[in-house]
C-alpha atoms as a PDB file:
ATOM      1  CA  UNK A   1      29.282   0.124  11.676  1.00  0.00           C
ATOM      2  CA  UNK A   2      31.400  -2.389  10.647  1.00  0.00           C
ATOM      3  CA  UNK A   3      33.977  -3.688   7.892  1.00  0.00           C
ATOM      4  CA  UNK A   4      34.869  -7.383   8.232  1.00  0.00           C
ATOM      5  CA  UNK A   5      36.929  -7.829   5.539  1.00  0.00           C
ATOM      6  CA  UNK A   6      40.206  -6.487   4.480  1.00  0.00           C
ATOM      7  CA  UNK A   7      40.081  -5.008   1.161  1.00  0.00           C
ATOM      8  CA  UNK A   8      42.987  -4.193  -1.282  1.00  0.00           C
ATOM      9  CA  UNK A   9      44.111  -0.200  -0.817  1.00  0.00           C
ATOM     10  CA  UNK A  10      43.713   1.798  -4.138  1.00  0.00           C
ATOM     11  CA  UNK A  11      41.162  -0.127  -5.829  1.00  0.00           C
ATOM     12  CA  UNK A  12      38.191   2.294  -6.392  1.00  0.00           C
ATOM     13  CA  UNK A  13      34.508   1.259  -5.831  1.00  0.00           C
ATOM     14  CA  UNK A  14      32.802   0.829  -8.728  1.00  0.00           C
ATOM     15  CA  UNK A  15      29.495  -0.125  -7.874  1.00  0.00           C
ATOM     16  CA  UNK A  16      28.008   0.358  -4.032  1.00  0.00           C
ATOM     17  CA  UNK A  17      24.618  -1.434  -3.532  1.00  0.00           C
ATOM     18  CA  UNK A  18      22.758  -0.281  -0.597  1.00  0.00           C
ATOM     19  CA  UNK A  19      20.132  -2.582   1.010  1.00  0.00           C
ATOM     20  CA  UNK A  20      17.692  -0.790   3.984  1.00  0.00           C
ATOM     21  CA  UNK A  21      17.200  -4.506   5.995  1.00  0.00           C
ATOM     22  CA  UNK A  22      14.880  -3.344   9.182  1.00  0.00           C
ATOM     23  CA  UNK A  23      13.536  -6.409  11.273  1.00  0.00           C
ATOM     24  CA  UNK A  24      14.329  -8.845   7.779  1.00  0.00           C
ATOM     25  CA  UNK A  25      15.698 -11.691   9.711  1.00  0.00           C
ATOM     26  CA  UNK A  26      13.524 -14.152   7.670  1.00  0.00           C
ATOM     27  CA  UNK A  27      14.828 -13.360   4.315  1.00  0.00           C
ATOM     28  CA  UNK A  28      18.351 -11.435   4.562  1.00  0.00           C
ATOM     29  CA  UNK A  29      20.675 -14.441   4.457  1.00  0.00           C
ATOM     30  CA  UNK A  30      19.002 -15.801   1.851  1.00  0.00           C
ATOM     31  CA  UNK A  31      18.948 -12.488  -0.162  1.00  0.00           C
ATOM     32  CA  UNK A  32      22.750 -11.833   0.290  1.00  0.00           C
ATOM     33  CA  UNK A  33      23.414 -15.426  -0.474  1.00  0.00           C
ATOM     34  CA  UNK A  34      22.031 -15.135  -3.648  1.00  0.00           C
ATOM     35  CA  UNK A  35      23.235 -11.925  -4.101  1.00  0.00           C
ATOM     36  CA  UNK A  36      26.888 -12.970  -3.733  1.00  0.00           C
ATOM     37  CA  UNK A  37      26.503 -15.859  -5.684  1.00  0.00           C
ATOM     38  CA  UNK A  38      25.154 -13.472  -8.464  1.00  0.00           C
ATOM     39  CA  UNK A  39      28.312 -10.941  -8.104  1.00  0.00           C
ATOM     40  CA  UNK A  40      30.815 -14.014  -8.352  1.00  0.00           C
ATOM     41  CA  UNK A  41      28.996 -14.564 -12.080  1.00  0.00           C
ATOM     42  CA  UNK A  42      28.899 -11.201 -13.353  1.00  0.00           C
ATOM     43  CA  UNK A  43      31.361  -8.741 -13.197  1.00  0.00           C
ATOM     44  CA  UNK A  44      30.167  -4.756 -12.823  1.00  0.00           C
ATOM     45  CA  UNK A  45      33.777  -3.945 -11.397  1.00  0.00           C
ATOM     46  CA  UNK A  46      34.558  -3.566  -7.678  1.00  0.00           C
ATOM     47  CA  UNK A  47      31.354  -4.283  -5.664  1.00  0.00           C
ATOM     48  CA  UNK A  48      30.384  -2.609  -2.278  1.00  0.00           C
ATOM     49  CA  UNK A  49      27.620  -4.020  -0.425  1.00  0.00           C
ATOM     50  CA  UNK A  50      26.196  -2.065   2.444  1.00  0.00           C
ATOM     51  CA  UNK A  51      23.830  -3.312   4.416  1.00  0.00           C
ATOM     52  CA  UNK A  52      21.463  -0.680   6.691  1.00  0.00           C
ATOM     53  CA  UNK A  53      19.618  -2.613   9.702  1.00  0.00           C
ATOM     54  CA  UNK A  54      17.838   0.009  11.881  1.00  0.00           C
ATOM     55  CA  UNK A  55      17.473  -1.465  15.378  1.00  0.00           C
ATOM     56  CA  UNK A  56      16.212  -4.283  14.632  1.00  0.00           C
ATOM     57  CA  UNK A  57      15.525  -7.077  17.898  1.00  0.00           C
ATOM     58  CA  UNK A  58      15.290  -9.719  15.695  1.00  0.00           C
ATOM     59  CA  UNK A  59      18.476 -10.251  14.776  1.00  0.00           C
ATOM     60  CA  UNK A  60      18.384  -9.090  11.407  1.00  0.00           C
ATOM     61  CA  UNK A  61      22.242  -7.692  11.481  1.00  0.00           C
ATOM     62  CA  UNK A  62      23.697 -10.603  13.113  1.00  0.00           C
ATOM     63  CA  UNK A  63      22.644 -12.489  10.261  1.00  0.00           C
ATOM     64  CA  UNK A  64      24.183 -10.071   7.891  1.00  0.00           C
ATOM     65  CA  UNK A  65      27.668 -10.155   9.388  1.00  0.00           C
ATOM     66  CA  UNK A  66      27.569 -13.872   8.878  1.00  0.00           C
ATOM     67  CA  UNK A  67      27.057 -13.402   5.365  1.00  0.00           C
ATOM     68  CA  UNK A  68      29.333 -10.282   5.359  1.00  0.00           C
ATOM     69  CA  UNK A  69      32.597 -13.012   4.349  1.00  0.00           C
ATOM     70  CA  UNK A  70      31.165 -14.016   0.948  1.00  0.00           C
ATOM     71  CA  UNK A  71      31.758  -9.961  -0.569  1.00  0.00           C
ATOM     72  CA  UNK A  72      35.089  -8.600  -1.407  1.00  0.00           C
ATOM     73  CA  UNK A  73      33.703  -5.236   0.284  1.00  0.00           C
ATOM     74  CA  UNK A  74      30.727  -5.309   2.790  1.00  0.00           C
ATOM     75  CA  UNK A  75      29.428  -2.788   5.310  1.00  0.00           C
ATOM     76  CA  UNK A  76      27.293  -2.968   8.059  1.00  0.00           C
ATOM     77  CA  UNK A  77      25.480   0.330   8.620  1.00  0.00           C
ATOM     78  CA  UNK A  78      23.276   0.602  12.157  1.00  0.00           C
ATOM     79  CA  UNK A  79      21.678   4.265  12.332  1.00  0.00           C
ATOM     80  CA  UNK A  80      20.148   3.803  15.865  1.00  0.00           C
ATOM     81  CA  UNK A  81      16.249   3.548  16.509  1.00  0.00           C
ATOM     82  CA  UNK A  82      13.892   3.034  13.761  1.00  0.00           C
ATOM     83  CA  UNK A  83      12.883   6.451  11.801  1.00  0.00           C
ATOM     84  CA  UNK A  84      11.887   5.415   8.220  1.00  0.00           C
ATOM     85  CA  UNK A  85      12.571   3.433   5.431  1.00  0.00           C
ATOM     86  CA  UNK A  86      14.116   6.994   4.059  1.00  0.00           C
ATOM     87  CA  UNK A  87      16.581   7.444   6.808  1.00  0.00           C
ATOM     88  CA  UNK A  88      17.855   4.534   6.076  1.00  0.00           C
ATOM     89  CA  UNK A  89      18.343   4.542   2.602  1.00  0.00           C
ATOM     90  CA  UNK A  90      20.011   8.050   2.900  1.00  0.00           C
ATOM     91  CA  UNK A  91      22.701   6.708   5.752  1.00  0.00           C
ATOM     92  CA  UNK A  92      23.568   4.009   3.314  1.00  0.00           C
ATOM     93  CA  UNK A  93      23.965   6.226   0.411  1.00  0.00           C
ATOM     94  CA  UNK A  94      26.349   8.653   2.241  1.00  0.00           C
ATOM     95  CA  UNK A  95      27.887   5.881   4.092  1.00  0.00           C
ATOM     96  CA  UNK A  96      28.810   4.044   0.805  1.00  0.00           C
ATOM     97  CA  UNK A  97      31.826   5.094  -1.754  1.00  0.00           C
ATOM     98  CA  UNK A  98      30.932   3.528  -5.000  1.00  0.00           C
ATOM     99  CA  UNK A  99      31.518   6.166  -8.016  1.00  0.00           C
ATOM    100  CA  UNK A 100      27.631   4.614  -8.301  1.00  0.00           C
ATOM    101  CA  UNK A 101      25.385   3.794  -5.597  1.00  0.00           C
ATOM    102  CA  UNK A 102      22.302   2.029  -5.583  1.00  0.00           C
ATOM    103  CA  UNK A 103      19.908   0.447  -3.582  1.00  0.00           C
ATOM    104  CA  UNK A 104      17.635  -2.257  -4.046  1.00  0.00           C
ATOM    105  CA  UNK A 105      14.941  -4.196  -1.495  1.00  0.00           C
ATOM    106  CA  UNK A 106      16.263  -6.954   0.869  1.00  0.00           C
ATOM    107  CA  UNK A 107      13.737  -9.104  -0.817  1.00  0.00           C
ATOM    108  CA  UNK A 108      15.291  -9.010  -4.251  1.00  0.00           C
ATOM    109  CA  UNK A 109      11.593  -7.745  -5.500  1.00  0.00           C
ATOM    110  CA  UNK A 110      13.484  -6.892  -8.495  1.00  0.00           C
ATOM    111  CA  UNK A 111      15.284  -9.816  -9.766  1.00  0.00           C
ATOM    112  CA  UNK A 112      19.397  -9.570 -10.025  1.00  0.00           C
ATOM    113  CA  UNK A 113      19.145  -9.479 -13.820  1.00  0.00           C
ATOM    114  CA  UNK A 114      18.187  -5.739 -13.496  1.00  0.00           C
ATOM    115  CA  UNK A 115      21.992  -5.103 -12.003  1.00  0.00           C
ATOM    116  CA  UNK A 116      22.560  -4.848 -15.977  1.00  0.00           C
ATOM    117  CA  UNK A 117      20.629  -2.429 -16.298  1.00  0.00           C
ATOM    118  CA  UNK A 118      22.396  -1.057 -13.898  1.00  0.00           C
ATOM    119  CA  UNK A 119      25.914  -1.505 -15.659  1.00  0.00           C
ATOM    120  CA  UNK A 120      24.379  -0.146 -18.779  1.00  0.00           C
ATOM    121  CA  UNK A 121      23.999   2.644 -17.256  1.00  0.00           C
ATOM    122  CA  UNK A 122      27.321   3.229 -15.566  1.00  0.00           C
ATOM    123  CA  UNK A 123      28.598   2.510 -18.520  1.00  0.00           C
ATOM    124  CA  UNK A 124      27.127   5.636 -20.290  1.00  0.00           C
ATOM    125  CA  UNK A 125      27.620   7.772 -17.021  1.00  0.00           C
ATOM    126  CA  UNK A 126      24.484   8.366 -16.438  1.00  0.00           C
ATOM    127  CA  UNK A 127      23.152  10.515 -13.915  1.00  0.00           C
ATOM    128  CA  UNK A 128      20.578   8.606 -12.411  1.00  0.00           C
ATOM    129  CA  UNK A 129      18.609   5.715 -13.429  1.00  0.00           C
ATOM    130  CA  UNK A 130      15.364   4.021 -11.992  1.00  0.00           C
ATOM    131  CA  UNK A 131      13.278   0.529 -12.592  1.00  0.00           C
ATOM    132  CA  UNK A 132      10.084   1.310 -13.665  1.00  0.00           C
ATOM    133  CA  UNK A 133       6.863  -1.576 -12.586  1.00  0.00           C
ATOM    134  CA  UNK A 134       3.887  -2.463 -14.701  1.00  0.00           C
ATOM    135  CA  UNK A 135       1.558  -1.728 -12.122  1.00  0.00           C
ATOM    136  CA  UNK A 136      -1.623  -2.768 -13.465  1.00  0.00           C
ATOM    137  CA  UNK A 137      -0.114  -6.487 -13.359  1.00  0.00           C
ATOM    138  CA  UNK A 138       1.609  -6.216  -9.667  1.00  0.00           C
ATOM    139  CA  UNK A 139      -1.278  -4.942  -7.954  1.00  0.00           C
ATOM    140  CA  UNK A 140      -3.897  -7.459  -9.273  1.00  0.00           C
ATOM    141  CA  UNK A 141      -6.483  -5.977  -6.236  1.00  0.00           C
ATOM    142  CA  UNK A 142      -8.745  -3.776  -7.505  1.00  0.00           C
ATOM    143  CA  UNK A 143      -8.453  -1.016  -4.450  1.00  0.00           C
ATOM    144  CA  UNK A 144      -4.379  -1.448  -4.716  1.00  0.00           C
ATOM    145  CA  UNK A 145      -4.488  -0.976  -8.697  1.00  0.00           C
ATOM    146  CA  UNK A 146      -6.709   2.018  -7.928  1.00  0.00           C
ATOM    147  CA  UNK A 147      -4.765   3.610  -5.430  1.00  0.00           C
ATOM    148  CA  UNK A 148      -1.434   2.969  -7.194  1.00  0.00           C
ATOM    149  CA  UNK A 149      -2.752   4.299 -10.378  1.00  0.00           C
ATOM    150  CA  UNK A 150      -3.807   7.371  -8.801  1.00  0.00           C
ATOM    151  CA  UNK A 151      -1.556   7.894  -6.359  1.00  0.00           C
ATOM    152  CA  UNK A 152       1.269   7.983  -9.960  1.00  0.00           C
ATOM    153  CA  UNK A 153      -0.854   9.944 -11.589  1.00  0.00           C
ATOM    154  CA  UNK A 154      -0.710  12.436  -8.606  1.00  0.00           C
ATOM    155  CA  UNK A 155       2.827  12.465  -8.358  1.00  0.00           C
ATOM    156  CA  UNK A 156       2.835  12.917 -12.610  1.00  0.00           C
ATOM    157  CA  UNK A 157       0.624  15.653 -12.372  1.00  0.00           C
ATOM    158  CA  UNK A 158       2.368  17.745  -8.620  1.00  0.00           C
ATOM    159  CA  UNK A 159       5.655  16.330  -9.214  1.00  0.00           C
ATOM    160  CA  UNK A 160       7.173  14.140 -11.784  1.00  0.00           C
ATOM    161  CA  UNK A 161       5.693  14.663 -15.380  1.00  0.00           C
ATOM    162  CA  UNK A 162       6.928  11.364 -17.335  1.00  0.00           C
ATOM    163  CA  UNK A 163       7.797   8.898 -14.408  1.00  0.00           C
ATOM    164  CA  UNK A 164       5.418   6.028 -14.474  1.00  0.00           C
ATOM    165  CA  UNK A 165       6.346   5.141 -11.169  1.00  0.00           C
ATOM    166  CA  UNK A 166       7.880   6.515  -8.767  1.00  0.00           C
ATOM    167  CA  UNK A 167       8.273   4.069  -5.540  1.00  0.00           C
ATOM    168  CA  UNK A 168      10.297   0.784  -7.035  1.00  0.00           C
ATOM    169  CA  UNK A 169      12.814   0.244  -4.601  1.00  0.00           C
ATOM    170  CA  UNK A 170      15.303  -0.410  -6.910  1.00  0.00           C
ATOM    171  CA  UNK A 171      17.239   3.210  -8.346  1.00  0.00           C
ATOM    172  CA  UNK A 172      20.981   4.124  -8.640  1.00  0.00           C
ATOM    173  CA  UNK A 173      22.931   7.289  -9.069  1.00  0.00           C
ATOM    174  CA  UNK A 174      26.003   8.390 -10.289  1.00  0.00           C
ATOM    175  CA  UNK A 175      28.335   9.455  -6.476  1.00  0.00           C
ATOM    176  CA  UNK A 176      28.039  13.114  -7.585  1.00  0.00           C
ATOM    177  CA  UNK A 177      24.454  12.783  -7.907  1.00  0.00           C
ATOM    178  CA  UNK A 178      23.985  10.771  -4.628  1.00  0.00           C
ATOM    179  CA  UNK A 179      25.636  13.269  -2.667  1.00  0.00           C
ATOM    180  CA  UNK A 180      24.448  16.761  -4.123  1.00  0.00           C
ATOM    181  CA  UNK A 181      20.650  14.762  -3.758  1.00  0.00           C
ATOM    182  CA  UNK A 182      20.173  12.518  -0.539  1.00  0.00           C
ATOM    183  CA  UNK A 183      21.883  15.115   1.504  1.00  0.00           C
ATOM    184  CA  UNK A 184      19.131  17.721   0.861  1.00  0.00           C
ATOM    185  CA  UNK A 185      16.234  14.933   1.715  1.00  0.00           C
ATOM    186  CA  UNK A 186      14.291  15.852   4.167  1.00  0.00           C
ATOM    187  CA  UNK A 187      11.108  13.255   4.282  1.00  0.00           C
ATOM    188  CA  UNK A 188      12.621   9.670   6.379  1.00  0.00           C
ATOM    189  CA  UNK A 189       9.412   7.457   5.573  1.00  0.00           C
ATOM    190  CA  UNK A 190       7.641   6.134   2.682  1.00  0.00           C
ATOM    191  CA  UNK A 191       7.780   9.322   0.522  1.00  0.00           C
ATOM    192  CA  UNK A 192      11.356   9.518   0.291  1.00  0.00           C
ATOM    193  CA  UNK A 193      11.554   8.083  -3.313  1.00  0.00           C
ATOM    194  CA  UNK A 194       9.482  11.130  -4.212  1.00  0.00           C
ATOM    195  CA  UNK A 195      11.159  13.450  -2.767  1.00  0.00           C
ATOM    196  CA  UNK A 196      14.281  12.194  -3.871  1.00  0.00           C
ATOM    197  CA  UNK A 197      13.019  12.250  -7.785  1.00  0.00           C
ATOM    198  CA  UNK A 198      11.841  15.560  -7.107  1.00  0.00           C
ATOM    199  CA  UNK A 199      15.284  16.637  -5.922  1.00  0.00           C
ATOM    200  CA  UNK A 200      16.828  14.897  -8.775  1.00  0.00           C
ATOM    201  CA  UNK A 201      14.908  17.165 -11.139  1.00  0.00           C
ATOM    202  CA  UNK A 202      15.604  20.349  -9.397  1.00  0.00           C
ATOM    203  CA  UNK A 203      18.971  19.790  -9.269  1.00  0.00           C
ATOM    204  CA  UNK A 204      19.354  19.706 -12.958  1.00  0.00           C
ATOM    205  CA  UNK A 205      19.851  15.867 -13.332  1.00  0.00           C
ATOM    206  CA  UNK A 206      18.354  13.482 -15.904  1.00  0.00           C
ATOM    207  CA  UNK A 207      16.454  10.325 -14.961  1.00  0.00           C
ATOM    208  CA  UNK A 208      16.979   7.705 -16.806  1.00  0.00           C
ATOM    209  CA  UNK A 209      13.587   5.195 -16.833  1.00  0.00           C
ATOM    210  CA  UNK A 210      13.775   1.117 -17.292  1.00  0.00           C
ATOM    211  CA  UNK A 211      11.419  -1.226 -17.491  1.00  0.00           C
ATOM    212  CA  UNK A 212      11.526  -4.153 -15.119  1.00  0.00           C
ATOM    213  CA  UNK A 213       8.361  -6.541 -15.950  1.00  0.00           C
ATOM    214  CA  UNK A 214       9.385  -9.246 -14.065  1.00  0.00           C
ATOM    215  CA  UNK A 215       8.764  -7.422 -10.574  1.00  0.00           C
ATOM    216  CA  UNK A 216       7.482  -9.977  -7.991  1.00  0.00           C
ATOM    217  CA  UNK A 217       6.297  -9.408  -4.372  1.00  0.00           C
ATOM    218  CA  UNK A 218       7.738 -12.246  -2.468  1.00  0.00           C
ATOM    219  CA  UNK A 219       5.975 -11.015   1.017  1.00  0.00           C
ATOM    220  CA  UNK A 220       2.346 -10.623  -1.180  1.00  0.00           C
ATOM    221  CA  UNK A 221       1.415 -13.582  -0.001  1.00  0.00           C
ATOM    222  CA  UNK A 222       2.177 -13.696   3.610  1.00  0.00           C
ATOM    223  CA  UNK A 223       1.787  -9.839   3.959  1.00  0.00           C
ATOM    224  CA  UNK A 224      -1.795  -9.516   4.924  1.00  0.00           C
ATOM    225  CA  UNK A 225      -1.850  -5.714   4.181  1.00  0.00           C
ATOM    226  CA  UNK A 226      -5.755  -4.348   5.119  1.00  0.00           C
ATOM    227  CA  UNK A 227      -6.894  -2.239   2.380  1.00  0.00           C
ATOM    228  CA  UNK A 228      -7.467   0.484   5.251  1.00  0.00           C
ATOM    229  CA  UNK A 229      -3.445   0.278   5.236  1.00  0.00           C
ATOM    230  CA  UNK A 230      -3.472   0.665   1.417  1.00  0.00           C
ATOM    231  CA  UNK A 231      -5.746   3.948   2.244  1.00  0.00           C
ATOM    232  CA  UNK A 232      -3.629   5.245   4.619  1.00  0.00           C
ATOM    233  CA  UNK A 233      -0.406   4.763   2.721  1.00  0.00           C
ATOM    234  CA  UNK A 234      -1.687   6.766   0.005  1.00  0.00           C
ATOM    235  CA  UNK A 235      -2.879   9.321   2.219  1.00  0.00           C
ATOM    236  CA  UNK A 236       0.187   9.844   3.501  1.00  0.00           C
ATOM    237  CA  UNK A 237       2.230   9.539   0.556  1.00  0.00           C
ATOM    238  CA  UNK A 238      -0.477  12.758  -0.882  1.00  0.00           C
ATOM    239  CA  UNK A 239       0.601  14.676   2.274  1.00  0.00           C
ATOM    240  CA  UNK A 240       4.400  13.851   0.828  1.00  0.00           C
ATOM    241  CA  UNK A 241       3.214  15.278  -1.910  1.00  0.00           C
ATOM    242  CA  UNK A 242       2.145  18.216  -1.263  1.00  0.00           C
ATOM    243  CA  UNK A 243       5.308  18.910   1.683  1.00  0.00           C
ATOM    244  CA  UNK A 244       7.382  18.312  -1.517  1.00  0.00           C
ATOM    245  CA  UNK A 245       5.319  20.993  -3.732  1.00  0.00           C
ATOM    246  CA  UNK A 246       5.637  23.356  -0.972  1.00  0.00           C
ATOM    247  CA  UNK A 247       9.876  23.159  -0.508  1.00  0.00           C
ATOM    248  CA  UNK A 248      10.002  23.272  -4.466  1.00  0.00           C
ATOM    249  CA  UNK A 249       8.261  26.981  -4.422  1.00  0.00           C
ATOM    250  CA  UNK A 250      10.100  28.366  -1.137  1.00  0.00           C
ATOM    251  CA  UNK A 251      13.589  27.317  -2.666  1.00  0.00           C
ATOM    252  CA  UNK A 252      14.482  24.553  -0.084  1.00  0.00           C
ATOM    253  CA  UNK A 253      16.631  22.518  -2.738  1.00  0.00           C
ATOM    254  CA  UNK A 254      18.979  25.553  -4.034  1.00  0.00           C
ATOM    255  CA  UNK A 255      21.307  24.132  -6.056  1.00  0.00           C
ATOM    256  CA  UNK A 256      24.492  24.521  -4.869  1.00  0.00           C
ATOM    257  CA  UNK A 257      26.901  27.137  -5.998  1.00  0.00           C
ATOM    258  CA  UNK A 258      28.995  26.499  -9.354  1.00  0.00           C
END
């Protein structure tokens, strides 16, 4: 773990965005390039950027601390061997000390803009707040509409009543929030965001929803992903599901004690 730059004592973090970077060695300078260029334009307060690289043998966090100069605050989180997407985003979380915390894709899926949102948000103290996809238009496939559409309406139905979608990789929470939540996660893979939501709710919190239409796919065209993947995803993401259900009824989220 590392901290490259000096930062001035007694300034507060007011904003810590968390970016889960596992074998990304293609697109993370570019990303935090343009994400530093974007923070020097718009001001949401004292910025934290922590970067999580799982082992990655591709170089992927080398090419993060070269970047790591451009942010007033930057830190380099390496959990060890590669456990999940989840795992990651949780070390970051809890690693970071923004009085908000979010994090958002190493492929700036959704566009910088959305860090308005974001300040919106903080600006109301909100508890938690998460970009919501029109899926219909970013899964243009017909088996990857299908199985996105259901697999939503499955997590509507077991789960989250009134979230459209649930696995945007862009969500942040108030420190309070992100602490009280992410420590209580138990799922490290693709289901996190499910779990975490679920949490969220059973923990008392509101969800605040917004609408991000402009949600691209950079890797969509390289990607290649077999529909059998798409298949299996959602199969797993239904077992999620259902592990979720099951710690909701046997009290595995107890709030804590007032």
């Amino acid at each position: 773990m590392t901290s490259p730059k000096d930062t001035q004592p007694g300034r507060p973090i007011d904003l810590s965005i968390v970016i889960p970077a596992y074998q990304e060695a293609a697109i993370i300078s570019d990303s935090l390039g343009s994400l530093a260029k974007w923070l020097d334009k718009h001001d949401y307060g004292v910025v934290e950027v922590v970067v999580v690289v799982a082992d990655s043998p591709d170089g992927t966090a080398d090419l993060a601390r070269v970047q790591s100069s451009k942010f007033e605050h930057f830190l380099l989180v390496e959990p060890g061997h590669r456990v999940g997407k989840g795992r990651d985003v949780r070390s970051g979380i809890l690693h970071a000390s923004g009085r908000y915390r979010l994090f958002m894709d190493a492929d700036l899926a959704t566009p910088l803009v959305h860090l308005d949102d974001v300040a919106k948000l903080m600006s109301v103290h909100a508890d938690v707040g998460i970009a919501v996809r029109n899926l219909a238009r970013i899964h243009p496939g017909i088996k990857r509409r299908v199985v996105s559409e259901i697999g939503n309406l499955l997590a509507q139905i077991v789960l989250l009543p009134g979230i459209h979608d649930t696995q945007c990789g862009f969500k942040v929470f108030r420190a309070d929030v992100a602490e009280a939540v992410f420590r209580r996660l138990t799922i490290l893979g693709w289901g996190f965001d499910l779990e975490v939501l679920a949490i969220t709710r059973k923990l008392g919190y509101k969800i605040t929803t917004f609408n991000v239409p402009d949600w691209t796919d950079p890797k969509a065209a390289t990607a290649g992903l077999a529909s059998d993947s798409v298949v299996d995803a959602a199969m797993q993401t239904f077992g999620d599901l259902i592990r979720i259900r099951l710690n909701l009824w046997s009290g595995a989220y107890r709030s804590p004690e007032k």
